[in-house]
C-alpha atoms as a PDB file:
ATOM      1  CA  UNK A   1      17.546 -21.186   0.834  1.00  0.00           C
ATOM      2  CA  UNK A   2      15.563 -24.007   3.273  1.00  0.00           C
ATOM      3  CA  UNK A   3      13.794 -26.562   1.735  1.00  0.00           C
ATOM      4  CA  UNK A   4      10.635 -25.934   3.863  1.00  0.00           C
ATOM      5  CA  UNK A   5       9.739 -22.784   4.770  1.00  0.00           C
ATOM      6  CA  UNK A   6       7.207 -21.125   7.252  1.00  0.00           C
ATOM      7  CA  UNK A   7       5.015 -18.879   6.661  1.00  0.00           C
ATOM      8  CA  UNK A   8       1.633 -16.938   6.780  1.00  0.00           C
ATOM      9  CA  UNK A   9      -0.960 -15.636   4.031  1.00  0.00           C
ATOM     10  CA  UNK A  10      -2.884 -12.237   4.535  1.00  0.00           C
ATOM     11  CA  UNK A  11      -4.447 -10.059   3.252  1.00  0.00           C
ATOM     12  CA  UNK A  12      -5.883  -6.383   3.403  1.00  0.00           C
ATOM     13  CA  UNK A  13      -8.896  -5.606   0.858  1.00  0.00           C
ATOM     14  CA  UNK A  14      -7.405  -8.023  -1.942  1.00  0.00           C
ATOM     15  CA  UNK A  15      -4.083  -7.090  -1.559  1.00  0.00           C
ATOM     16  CA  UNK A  16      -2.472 -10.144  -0.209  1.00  0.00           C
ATOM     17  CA  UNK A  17       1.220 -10.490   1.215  1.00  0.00           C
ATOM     18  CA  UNK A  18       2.690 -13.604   2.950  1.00  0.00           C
ATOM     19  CA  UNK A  19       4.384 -13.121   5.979  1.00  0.00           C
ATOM     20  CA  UNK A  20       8.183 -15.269   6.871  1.00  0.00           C
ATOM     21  CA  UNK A  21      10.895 -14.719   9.312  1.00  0.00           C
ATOM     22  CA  UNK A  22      13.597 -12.868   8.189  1.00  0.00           C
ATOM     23  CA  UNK A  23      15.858 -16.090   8.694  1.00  0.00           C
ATOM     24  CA  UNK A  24      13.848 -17.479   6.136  1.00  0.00           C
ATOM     25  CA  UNK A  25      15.141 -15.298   3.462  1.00  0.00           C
ATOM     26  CA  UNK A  26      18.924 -17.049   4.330  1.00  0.00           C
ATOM     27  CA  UNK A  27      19.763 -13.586   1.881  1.00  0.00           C
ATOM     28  CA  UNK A  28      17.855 -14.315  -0.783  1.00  0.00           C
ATOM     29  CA  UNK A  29      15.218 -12.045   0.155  1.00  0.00           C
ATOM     30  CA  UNK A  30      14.423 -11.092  -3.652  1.00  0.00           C
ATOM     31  CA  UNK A  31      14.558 -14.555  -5.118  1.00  0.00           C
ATOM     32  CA  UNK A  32      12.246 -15.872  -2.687  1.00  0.00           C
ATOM     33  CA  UNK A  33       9.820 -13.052  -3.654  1.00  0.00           C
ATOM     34  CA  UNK A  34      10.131 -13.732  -7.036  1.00  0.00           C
ATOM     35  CA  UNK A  35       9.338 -17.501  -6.482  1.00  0.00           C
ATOM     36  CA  UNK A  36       6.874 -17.409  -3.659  1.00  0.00           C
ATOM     37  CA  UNK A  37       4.469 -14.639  -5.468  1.00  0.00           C
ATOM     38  CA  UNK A  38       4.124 -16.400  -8.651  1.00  0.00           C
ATOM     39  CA  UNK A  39       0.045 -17.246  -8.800  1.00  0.00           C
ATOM     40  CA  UNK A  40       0.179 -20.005 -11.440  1.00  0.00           C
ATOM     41  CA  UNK A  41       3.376 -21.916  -9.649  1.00  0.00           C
ATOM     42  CA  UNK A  42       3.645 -21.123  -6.045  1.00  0.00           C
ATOM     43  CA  UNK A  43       1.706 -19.664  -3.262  1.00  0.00           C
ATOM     44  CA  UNK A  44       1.212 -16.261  -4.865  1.00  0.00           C
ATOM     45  CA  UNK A  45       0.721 -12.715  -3.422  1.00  0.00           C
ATOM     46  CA  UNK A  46       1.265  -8.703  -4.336  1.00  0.00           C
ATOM     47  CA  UNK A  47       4.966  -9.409  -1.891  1.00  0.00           C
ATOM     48  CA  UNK A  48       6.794 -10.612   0.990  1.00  0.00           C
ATOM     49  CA  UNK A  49       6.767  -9.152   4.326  1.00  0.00           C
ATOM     50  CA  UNK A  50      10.039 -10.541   5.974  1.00  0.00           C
ATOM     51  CA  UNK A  51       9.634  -9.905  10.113  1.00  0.00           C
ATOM     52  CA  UNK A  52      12.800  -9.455  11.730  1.00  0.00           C
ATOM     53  CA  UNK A  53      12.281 -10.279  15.662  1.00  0.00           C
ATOM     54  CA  UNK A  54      15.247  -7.662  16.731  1.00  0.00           C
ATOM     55  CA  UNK A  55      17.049  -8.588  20.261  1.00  0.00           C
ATOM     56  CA  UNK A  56      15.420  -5.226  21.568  1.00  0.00           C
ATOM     57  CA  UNK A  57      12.234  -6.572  21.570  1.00  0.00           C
ATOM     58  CA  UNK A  58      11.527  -4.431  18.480  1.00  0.00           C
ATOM     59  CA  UNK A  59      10.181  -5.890  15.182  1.00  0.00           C
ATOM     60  CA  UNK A  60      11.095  -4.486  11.573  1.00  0.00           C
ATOM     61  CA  UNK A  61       9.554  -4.976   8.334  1.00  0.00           C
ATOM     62  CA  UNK A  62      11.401  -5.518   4.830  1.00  0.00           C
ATOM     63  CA  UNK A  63       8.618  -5.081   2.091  1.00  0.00           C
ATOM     64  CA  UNK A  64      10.284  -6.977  -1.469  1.00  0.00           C
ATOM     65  CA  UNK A  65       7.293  -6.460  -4.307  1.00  0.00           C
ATOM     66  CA  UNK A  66       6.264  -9.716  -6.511  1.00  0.00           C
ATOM     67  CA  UNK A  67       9.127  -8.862  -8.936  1.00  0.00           C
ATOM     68  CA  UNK A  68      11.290  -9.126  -6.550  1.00  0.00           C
ATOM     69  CA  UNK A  69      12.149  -5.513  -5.712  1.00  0.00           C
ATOM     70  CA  UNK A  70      12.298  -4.117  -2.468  1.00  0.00           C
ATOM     71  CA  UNK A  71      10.262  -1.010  -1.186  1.00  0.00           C
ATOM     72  CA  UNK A  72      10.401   1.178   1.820  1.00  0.00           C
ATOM     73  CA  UNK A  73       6.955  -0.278   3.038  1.00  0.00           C
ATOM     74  CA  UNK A  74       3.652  -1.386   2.557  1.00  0.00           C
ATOM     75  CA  UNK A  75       0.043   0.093   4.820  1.00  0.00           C
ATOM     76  CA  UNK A  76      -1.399  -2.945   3.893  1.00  0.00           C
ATOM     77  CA  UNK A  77       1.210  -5.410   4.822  1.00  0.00           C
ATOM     78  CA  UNK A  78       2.022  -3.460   7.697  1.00  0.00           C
ATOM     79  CA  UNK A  79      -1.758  -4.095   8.934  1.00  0.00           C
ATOM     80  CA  UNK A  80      -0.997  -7.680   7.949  1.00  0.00           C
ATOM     81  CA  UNK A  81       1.491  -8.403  10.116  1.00  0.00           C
ATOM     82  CA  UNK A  82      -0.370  -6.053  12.532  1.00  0.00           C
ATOM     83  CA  UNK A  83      -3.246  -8.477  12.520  1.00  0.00           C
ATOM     84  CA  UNK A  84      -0.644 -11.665  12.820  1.00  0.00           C
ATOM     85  CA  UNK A  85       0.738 -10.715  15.685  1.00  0.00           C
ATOM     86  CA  UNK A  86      -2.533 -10.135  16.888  1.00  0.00           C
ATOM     87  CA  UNK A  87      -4.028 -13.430  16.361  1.00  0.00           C
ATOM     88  CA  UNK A  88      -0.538 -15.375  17.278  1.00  0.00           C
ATOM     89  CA  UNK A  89       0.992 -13.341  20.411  1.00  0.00           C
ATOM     90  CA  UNK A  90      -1.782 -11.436  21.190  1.00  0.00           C
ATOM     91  CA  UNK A  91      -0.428  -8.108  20.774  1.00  0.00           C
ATOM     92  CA  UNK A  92      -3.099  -5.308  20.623  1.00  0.00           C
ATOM     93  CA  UNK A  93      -1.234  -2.538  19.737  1.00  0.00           C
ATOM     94  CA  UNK A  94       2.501  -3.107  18.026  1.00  0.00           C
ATOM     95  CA  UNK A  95       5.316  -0.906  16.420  1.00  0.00           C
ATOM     96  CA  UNK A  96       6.646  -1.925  13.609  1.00  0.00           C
ATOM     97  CA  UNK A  97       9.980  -0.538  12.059  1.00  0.00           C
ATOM     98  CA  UNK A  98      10.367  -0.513   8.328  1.00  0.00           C
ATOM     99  CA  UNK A  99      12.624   1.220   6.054  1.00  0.00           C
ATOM    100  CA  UNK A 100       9.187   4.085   5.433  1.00  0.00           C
ATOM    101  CA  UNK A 101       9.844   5.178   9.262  1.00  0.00           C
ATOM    102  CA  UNK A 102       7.772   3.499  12.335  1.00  0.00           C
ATOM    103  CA  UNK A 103       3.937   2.530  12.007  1.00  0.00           C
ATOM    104  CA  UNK A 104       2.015   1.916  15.057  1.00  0.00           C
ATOM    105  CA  UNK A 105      -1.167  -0.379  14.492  1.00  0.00           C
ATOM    106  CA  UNK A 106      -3.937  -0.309  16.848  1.00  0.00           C
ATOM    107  CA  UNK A 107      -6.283  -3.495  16.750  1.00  0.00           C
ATOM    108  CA  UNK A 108     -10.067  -2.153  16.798  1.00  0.00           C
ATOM    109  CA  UNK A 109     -12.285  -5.204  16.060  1.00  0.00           C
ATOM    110  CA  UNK A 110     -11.486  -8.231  15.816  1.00  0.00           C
ATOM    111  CA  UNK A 111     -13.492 -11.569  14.885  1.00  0.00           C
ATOM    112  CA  UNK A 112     -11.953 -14.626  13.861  1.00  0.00           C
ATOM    113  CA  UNK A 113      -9.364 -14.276  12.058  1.00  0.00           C
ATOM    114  CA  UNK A 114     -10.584 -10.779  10.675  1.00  0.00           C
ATOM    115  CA  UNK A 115      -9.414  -7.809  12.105  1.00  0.00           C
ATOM    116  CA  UNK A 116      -9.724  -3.519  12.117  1.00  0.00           C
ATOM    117  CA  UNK A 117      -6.781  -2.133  12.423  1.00  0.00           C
ATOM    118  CA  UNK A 118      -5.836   1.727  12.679  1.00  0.00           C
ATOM    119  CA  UNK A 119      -2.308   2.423  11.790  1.00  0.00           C
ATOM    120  CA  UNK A 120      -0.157   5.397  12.159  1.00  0.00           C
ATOM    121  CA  UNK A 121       1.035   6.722   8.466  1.00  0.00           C
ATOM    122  CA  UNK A 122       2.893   9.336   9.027  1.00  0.00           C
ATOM    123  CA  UNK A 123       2.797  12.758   7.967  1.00  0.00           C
ATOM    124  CA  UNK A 124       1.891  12.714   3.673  1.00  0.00           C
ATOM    125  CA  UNK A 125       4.261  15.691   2.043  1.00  0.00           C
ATOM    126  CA  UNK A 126       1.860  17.186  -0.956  1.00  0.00           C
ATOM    127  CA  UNK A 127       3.464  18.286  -4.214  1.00  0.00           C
ATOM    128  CA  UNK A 128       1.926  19.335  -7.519  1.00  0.00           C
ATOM    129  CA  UNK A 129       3.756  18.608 -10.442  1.00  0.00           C
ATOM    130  CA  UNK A 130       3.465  18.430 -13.863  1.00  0.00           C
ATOM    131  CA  UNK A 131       5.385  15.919 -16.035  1.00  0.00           C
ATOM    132  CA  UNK A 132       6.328  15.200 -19.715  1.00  0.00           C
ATOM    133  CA  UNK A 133       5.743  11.676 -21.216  1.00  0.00           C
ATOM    134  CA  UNK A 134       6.727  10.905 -24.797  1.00  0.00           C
ATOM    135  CA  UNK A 135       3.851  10.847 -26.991  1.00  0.00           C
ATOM    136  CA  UNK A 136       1.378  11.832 -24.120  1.00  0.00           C
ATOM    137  CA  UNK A 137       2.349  15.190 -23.296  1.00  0.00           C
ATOM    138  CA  UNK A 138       1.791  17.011 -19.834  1.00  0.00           C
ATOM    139  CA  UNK A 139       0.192  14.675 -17.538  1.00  0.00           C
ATOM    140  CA  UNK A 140      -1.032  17.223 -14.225  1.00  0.00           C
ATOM    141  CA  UNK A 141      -0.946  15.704 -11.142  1.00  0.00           C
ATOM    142  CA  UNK A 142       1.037  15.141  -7.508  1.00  0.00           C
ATOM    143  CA  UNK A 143       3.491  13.827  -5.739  1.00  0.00           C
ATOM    144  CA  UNK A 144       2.975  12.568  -2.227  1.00  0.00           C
ATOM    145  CA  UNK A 145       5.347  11.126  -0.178  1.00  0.00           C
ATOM    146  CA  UNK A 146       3.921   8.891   2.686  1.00  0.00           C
ATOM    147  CA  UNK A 147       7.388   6.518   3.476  1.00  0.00           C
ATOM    148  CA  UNK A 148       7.488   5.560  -0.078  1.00  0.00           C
ATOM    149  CA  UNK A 149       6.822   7.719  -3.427  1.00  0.00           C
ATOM    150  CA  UNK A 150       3.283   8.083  -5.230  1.00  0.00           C
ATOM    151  CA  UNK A 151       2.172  10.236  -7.915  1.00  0.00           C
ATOM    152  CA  UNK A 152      -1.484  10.903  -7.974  1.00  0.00           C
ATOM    153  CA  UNK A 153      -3.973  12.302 -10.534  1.00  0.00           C
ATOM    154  CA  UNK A 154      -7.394  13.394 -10.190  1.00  0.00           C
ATOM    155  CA  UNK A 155      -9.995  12.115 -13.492  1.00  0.00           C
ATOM    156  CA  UNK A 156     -13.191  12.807 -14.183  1.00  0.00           C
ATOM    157  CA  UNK A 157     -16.255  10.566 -13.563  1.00  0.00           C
ATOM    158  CA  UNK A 158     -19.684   9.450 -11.814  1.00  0.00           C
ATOM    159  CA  UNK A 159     -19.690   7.066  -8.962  1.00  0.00           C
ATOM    160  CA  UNK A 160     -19.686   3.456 -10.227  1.00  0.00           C
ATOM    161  CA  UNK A 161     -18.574   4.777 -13.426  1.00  0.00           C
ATOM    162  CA  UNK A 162     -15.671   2.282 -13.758  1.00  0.00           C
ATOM    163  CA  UNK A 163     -13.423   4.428 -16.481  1.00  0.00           C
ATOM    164  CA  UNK A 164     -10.302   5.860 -14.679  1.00  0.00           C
ATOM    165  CA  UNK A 165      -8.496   6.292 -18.159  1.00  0.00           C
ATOM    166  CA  UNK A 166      -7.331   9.786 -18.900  1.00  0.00           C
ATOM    167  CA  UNK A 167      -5.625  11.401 -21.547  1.00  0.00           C
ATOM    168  CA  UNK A 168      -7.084   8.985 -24.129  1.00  0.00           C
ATOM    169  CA  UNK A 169      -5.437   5.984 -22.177  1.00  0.00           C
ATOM    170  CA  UNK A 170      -6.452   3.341 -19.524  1.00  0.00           C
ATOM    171  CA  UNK A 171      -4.810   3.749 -16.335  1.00  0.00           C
ATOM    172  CA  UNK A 172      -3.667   0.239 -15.911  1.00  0.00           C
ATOM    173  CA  UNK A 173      -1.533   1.288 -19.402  1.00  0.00           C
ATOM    174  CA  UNK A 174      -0.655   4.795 -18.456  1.00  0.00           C
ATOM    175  CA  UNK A 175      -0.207   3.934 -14.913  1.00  0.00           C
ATOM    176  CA  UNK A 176       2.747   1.518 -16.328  1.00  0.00           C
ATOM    177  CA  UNK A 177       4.115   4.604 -18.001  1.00  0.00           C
ATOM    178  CA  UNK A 178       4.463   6.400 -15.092  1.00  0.00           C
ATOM    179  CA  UNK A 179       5.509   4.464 -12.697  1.00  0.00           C
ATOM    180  CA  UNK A 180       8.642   2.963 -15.066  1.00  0.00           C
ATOM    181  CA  UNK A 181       9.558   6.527 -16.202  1.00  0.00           C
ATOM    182  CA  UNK A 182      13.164   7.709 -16.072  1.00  0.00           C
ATOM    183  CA  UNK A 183      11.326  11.159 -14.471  1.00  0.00           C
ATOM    184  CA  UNK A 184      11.044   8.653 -11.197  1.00  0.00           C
ATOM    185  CA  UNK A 185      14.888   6.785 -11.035  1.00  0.00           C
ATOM    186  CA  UNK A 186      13.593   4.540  -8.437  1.00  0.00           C
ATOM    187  CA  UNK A 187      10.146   4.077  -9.682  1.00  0.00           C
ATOM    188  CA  UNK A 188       6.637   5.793  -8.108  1.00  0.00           C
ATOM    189  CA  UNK A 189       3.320   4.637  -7.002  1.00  0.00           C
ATOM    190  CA  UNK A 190       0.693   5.996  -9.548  1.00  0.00           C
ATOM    191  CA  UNK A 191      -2.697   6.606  -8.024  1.00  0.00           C
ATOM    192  CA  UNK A 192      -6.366   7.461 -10.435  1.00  0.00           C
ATOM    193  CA  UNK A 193      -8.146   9.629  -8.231  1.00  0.00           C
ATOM    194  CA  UNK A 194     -11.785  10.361  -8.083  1.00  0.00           C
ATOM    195  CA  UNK A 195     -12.937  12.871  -5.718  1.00  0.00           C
ATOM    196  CA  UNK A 196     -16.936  11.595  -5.521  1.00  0.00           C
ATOM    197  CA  UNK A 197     -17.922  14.277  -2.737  1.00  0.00           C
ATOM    198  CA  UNK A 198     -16.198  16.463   0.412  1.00  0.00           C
ATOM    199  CA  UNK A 199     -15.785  13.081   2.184  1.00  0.00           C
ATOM    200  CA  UNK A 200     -15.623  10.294  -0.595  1.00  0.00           C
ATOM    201  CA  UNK A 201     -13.137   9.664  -2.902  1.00  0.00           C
ATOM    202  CA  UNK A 202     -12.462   6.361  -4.664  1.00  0.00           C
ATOM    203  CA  UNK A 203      -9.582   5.634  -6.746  1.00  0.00           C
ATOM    204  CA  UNK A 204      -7.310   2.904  -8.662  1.00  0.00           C
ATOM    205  CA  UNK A 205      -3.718   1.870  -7.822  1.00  0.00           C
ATOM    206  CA  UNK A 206      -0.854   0.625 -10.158  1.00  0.00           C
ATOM    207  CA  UNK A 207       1.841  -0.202  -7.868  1.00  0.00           C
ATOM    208  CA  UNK A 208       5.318   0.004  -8.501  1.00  0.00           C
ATOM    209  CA  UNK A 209       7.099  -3.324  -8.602  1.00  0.00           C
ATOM    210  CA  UNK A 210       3.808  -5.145  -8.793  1.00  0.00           C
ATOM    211  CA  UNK A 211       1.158  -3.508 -11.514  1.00  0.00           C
ATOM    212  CA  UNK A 212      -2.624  -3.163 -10.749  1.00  0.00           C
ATOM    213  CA  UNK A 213      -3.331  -4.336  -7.162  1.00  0.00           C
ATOM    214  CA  UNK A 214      -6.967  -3.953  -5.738  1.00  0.00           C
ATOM    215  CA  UNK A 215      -5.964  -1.717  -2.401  1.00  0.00           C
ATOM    216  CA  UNK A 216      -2.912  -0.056  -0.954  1.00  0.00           C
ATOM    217  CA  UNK A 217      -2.840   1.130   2.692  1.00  0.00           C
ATOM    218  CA  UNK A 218       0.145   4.081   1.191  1.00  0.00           C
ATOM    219  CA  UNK A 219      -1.892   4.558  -2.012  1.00  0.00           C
ATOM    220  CA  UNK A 220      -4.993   4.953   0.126  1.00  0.00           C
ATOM    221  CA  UNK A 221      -2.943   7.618   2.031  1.00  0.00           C
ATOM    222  CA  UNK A 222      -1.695   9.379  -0.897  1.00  0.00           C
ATOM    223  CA  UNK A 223      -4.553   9.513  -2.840  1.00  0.00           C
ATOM    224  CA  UNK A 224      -6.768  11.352   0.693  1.00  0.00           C
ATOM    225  CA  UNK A 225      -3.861  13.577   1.067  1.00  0.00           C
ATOM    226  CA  UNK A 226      -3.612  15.065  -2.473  1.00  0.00           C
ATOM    227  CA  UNK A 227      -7.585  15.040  -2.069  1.00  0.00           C
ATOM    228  CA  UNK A 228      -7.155  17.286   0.873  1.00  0.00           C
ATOM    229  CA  UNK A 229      -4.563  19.452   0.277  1.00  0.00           C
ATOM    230  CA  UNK A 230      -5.281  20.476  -3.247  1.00  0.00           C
ATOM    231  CA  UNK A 231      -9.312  19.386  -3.077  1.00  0.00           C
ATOM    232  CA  UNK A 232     -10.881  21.053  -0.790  1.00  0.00           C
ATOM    233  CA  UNK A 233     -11.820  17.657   0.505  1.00  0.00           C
ATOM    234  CA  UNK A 234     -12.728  16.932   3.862  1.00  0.00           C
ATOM    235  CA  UNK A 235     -10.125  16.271   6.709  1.00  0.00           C
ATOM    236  CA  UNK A 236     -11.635  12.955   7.283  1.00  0.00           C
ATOM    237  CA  UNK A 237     -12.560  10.125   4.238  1.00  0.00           C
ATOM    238  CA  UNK A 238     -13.851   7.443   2.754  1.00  0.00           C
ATOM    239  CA  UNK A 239     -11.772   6.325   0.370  1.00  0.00           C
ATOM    240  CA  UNK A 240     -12.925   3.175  -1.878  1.00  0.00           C
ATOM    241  CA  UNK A 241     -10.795   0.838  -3.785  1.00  0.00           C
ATOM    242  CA  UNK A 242     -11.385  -2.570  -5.951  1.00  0.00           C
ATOM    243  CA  UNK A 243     -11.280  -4.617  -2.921  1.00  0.00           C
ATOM    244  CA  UNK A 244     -13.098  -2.328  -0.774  1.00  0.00           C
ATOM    245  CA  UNK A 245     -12.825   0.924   1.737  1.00  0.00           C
ATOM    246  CA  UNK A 246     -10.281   1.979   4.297  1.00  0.00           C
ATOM    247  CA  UNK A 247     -10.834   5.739   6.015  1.00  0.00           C
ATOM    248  CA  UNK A 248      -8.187   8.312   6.525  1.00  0.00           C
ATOM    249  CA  UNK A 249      -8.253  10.833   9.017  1.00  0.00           C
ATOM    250  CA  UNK A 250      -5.542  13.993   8.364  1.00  0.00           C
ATOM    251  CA  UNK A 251      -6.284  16.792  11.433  1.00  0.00           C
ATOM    252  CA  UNK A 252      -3.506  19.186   9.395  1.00  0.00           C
ATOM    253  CA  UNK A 253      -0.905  19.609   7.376  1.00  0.00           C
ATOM    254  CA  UNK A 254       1.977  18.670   9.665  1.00  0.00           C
ATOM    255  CA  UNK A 255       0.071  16.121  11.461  1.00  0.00           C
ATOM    256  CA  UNK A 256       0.451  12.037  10.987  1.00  0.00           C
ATOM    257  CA  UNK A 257      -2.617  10.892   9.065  1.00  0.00           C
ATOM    258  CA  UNK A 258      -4.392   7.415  10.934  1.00  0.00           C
ATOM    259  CA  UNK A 259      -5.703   5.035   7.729  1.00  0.00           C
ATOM    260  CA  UNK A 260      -8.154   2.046   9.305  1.00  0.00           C
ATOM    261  CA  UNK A 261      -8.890  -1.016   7.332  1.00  0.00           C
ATOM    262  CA  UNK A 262      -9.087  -4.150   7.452  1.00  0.00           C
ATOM    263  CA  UNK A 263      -7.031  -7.090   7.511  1.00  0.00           C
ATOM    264  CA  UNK A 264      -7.589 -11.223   7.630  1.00  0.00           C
ATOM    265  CA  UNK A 265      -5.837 -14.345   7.956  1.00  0.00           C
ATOM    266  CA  UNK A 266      -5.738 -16.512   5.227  1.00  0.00           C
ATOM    267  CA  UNK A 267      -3.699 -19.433   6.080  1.00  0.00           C
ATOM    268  CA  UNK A 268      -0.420 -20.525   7.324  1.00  0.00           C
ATOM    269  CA  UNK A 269       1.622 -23.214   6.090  1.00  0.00           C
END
């Protein structure tokens, strides 16, 4: 592992990721992560986006979480390095490969070192399901697949009504459960959904490999698409997170949803 090590701080409504060269990593891409995230002893962020410059001319992402896990990708760190490679090389619109399938981001504003970026997501894949958790019982919800897994459910609620707990628990505690459960071998996304109106929803994330993060570009996605499909709500949406709003745009079923949001520059070092 180098001594001294480049690298860039972003972040995309609170939910911050620095960005290194994949040489950087030297193979020690979870290690790094692990020491490089920590808040009270090191530079500290939700992960790592390594950026691998490939002899094509084509770039690809490797997402690896603040405990050091790796995960097929990240909308937010995606727009990150989207917004990078805006400000450094001047690239307007870039593909970037990760191990979630292509996303193409689209600069829309930009001032400063903030930017508006719309990103290509994909197409979502909508599942209800019902699970079984020890001394819970059946928790209703969905899964939603958007390049990397989620499992969304919908609570009750008023706007600015900042309860998301359901079935007598808070979801920062039963979003833990979830996400860890042996139902999910490789771990899930768990989303707390409140549909507010046809085109507002607002929700909270516990990420996998992570905990409670203030946005998520994928948990943004997943949480509009389960919305859509089995809410009646509108095709296009508002959706509103701790750190602020991103909007989703879904045409149909078996078309790739575009998520905009923002993304800024904090600092390289």
């Amino acid at each position: 592992m180098n001594g001294v090590i480049s690298f860039v701080k972003a972040h995309a409504c609170g939910n911050d990721f620095l960005i290194l060269d994949e040489t950087a990593a030297c193979g020690e891409h979870a290690a790094l992560a692990r020491r490089l995230c920590s808040r009270n002893t090191s530079i500290g962020a939700d992960g790592i986006e390594f950026l691998d410059r490939r002899p094509t001319g084509e770039f690809f992402l490797r997402l690896f979480n603040a405990d050091g896990s790796e995960a097929e990708l990240s909308g937010n760190g995606t727009r990150c390095v989207a917004a990078w490679l805006a400000h450094s090389e001047g690239l307007r619109e870039v593909a970037l490969g990760t191990h979630g399938g292509v996303r193409t981001c689209r600069v829309i504003q930009e001032n400063g070192f903030d930017f508006l970026i719309e990103s290509e997501m994909g197409v979502p894949r909508v599942t209800p399901r019902t699970i079984e958790l020890p001394r819970v019982g059946n928790v209703e919800g969905a899964m939603v697949n958007v390049g990397n897994p989620h499992f969304v459910l919908f609570v009750g609620g008023r706007r600015n009504d900042w309860d998301f707990g359901v079935h007598g628990m808070s979801w920062q505690k039963l979003g833990a459960r979830i996400s860890t459960s042996p139902l999910f071998p490789q771990g899930t996304n768990v989303e707390f959904v409140k549909v507010l109106s046809a085109h507002e929803i607002e929700f909270r994330i516990f990420e996998r490999g992570c905990g409670p993060t203030t946005s998520s570009g994928t948990g943004t996605c997943a949480s509009s698409a389960a919305a859509m499909a089995l809410r009646g709500a509108a095709r296009e949406l508002t959706a509103i997170a701790e750190g602020g709003e991103q909007r989703t745009v879904w045409p149909a079923n078996d078309a790739a949803m575009l998520l905009t949001g923002p993304a800024e520059i904090v600092c390289q070092g």
